[in-house]
Protein backbone atom coordinates (compact mmCIF):
# COMPACT_ATOMS: atom_id res chain seq x y z
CA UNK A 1 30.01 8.41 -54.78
CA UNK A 2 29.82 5.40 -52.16
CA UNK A 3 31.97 4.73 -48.98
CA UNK A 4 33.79 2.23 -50.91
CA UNK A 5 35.13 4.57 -54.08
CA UNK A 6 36.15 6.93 -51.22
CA UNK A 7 38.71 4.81 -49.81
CA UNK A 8 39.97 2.81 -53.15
CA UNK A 9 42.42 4.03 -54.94
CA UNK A 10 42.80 3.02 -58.95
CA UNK A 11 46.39 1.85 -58.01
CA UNK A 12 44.99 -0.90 -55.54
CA UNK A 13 42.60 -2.52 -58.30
CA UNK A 14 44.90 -5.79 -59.61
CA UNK A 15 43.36 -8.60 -62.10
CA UNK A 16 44.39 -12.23 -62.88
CA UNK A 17 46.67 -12.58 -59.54
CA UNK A 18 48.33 -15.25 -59.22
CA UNK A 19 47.85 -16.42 -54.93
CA UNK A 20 47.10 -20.47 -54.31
CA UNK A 21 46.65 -19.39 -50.78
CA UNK A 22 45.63 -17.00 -48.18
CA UNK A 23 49.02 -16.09 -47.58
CA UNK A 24 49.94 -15.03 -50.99
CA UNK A 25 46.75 -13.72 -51.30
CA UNK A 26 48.13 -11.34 -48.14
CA UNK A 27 51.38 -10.80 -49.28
CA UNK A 28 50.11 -9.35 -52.76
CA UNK A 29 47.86 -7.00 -51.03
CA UNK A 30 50.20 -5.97 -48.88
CA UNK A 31 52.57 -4.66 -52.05
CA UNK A 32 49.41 -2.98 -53.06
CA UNK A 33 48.74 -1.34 -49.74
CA UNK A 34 52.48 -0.52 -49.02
CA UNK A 35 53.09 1.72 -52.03
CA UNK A 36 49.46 3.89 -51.01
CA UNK A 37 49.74 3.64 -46.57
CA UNK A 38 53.34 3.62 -46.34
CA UNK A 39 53.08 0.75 -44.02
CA UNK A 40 54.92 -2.36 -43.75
CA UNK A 41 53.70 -5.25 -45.81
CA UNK A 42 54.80 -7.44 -42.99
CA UNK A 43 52.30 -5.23 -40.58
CA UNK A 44 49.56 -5.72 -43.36
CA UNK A 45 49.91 -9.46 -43.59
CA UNK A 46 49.83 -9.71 -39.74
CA UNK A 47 47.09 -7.47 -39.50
CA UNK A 48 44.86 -9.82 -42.32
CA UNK A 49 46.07 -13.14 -40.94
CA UNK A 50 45.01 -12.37 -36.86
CA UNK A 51 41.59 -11.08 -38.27
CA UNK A 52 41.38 -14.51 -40.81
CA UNK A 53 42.04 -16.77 -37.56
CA UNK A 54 39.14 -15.52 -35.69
CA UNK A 55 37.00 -16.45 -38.66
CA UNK A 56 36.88 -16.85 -42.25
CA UNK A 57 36.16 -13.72 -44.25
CA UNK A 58 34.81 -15.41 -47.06
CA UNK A 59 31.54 -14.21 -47.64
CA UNK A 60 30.12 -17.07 -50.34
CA UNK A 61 29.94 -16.60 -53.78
CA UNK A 62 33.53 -16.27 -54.38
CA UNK A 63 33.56 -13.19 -52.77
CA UNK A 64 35.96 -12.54 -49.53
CA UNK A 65 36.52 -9.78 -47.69
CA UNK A 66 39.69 -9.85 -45.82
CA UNK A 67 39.61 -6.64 -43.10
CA UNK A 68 42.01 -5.41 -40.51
CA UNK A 69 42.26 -2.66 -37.92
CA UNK A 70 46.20 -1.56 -38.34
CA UNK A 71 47.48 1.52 -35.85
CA UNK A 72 49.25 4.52 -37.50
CA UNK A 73 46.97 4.12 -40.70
CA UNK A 74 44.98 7.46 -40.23
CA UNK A 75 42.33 6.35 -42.58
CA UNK A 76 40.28 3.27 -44.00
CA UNK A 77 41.92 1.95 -47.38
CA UNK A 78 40.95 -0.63 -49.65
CA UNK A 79 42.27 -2.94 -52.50
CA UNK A 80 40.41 -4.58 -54.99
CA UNK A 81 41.65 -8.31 -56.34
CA UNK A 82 40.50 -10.42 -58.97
CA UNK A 83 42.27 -14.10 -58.54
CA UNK A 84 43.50 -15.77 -62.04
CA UNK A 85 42.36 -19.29 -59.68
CA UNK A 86 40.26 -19.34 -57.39
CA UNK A 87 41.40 -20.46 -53.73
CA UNK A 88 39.72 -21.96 -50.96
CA UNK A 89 38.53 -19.72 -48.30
CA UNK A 90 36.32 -21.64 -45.85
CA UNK A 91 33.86 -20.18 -47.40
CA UNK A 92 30.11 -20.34 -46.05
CA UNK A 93 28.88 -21.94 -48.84
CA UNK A 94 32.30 -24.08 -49.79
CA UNK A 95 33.00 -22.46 -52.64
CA UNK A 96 36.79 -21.27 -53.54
CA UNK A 97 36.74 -17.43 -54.05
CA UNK A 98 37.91 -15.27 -57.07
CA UNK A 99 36.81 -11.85 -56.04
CA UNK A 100 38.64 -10.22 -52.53
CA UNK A 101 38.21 -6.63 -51.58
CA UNK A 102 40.54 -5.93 -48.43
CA UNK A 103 39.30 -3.43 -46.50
CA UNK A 104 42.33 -1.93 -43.82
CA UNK A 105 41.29 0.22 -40.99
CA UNK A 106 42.43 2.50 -38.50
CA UNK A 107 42.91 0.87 -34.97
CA UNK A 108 39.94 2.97 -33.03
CA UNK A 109 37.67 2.75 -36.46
CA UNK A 110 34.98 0.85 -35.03
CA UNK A 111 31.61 2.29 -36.27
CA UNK A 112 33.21 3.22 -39.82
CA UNK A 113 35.43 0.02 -40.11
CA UNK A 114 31.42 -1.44 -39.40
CA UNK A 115 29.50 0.35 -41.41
CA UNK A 116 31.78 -0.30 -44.44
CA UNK A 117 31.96 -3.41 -43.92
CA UNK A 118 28.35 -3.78 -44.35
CA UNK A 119 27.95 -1.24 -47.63
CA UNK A 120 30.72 -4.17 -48.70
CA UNK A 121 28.43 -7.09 -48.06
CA UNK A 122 25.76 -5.05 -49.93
CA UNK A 123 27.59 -4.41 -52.98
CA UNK A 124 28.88 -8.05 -53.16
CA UNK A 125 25.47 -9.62 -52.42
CA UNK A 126 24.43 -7.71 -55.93
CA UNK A 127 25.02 -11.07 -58.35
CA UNK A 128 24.97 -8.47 -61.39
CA UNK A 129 27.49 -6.62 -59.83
CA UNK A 130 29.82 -9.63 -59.34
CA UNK A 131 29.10 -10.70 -62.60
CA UNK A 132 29.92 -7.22 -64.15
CA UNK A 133 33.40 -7.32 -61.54
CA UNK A 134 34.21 -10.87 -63.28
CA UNK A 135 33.41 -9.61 -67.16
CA UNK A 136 35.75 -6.44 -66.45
CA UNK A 137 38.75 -6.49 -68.74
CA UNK A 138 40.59 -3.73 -67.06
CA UNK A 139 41.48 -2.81 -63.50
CA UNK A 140 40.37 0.79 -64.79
CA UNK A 141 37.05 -0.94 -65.83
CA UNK A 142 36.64 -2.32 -62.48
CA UNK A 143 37.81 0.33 -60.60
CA UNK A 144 34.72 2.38 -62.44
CA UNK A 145 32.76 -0.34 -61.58
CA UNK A 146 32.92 -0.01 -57.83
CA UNK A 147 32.89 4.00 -58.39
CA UNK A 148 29.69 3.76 -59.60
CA UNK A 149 27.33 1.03 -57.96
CA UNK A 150 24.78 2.71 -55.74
CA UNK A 151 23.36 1.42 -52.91
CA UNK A 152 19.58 -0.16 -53.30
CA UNK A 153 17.04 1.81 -51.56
């Protein structure tokens, strides 16, 4: 199993969400993440939005990966999210993304928060992968998806 299966739960894989912005985007994850960390989704968005405002987090593609560091979360967690629109995302490349994973770490995380974000950037680089993420049906089908994919080498 991969670093990213590890910390993604089958409950925080949702399809077709409707966000026209960042900020929805945010507050939908942050329902996600509040029913598995227990945390506040007003903490969550906070968290996202600081991290956004240093940078995008769009990778290209479609593909974002939102990420924060959030204290009293006592281990990484992600979510999974499929847009029903794309959005725009200041994107490298322009383009409006459809595909987010949101990775939330612990506060002191550094090396692991670092080391999954690249085995993130990896798996969404893949352009079969993201086209078998975009053909998925189910968030169960998705979720087995990401359970699965090895790392190249």
């Amino acid at each position: 199993m991969n670093q990213i299966a590890e910390l993604l739960p089958a409950g925080n894989v949702a399809l077709d969400v409707d966000a026209a912005t960042k900020a929805r985007l945010f507050d939908a994850v942050a329902q996600l993440f509040e029913r598995d960390t227990h945390l506040s989704p007003g903490t969550i968005v906070a968290s996202l939005a600081a991290r956004e405002k240093l940078g995008s987090t769009g990778l290209g593609q479609g593909i974002a990966i939102p990420h924060g560091r959030l204290k009293g979360l006592p281990e990484a967690r992600g979510a999974f999210v499929r847009l029903a629109t794309p959005i725009p995302f200041d994107s490298p490349d322009g383009k409006p993304v459809s595909q987010v994973f949101v990775l939330l770490v612990p506060e002191h995380a550094t090396d692991r928060h670092l080391q999954l974000l690249s085995e993130l950037a990896q798996m969404f680089s893949e352009r079969a992968f993201r086209e078998r993420l975009t053909a998925a049906r189910t968030a169960g089908e998705v979720h087995a998806l990401i359970r699965d994919w090895e790392p190249a080498g």
